[in-house]
Protein backbone atom coordinates (compact mmCIF):
# COMPACT_ATOMS: atom_id res chain seq x y z
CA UNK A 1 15.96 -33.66 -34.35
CA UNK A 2 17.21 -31.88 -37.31
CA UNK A 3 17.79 -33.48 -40.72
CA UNK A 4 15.90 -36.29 -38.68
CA UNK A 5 18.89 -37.91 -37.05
CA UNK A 6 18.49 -39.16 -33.74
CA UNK A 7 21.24 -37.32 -32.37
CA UNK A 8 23.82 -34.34 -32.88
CA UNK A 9 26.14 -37.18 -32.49
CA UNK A 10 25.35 -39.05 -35.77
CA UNK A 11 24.68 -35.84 -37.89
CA UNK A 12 28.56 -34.73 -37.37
CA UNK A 13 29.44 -38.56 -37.95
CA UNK A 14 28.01 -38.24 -41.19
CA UNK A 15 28.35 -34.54 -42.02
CA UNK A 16 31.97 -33.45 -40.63
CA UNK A 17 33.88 -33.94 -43.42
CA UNK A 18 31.74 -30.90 -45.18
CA UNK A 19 33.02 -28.54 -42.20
CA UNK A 20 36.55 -26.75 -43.48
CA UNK A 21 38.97 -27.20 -41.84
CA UNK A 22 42.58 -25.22 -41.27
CA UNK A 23 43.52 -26.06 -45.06
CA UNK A 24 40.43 -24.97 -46.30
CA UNK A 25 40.54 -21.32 -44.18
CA UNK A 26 44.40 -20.50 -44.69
CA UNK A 27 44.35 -21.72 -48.72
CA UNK A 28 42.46 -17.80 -49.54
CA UNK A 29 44.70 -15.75 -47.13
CA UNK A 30 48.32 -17.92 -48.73
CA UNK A 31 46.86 -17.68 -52.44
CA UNK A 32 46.62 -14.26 -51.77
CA UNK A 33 50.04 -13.41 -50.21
CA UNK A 34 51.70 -15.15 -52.64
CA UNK A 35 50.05 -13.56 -55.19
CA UNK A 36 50.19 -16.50 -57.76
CA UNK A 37 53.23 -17.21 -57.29
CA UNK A 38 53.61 -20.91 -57.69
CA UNK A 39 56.78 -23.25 -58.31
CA UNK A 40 55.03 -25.95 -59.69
CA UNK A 41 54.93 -28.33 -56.57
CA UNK A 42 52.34 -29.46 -55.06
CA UNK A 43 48.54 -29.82 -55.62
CA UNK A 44 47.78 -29.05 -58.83
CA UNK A 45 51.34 -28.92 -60.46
């Protein structure tokens, strides 16, 4: 099997949380249409 698990099964088990997710794909295309625009809420303020 690949990465020598036994099954596809145990590699997402211990893997998925690498995948992106919605956050992770929409974070570029807001960043961008807001154009920096922050209020200082949120992650990061």
């Amino acid at each position: 099997m690949v990465l020598g698990h036994a099954s596809a099964v145990i590699t997402l088990r211990i893997y998925a949380h690498l995948w992106p997710g919605g956050k992770d794909r929409t974070r570029p295309v807001t960043d961008a249409t807001l154009g920096g625009r922050r209020t200082g809420c949120g992650r990061g303020a």
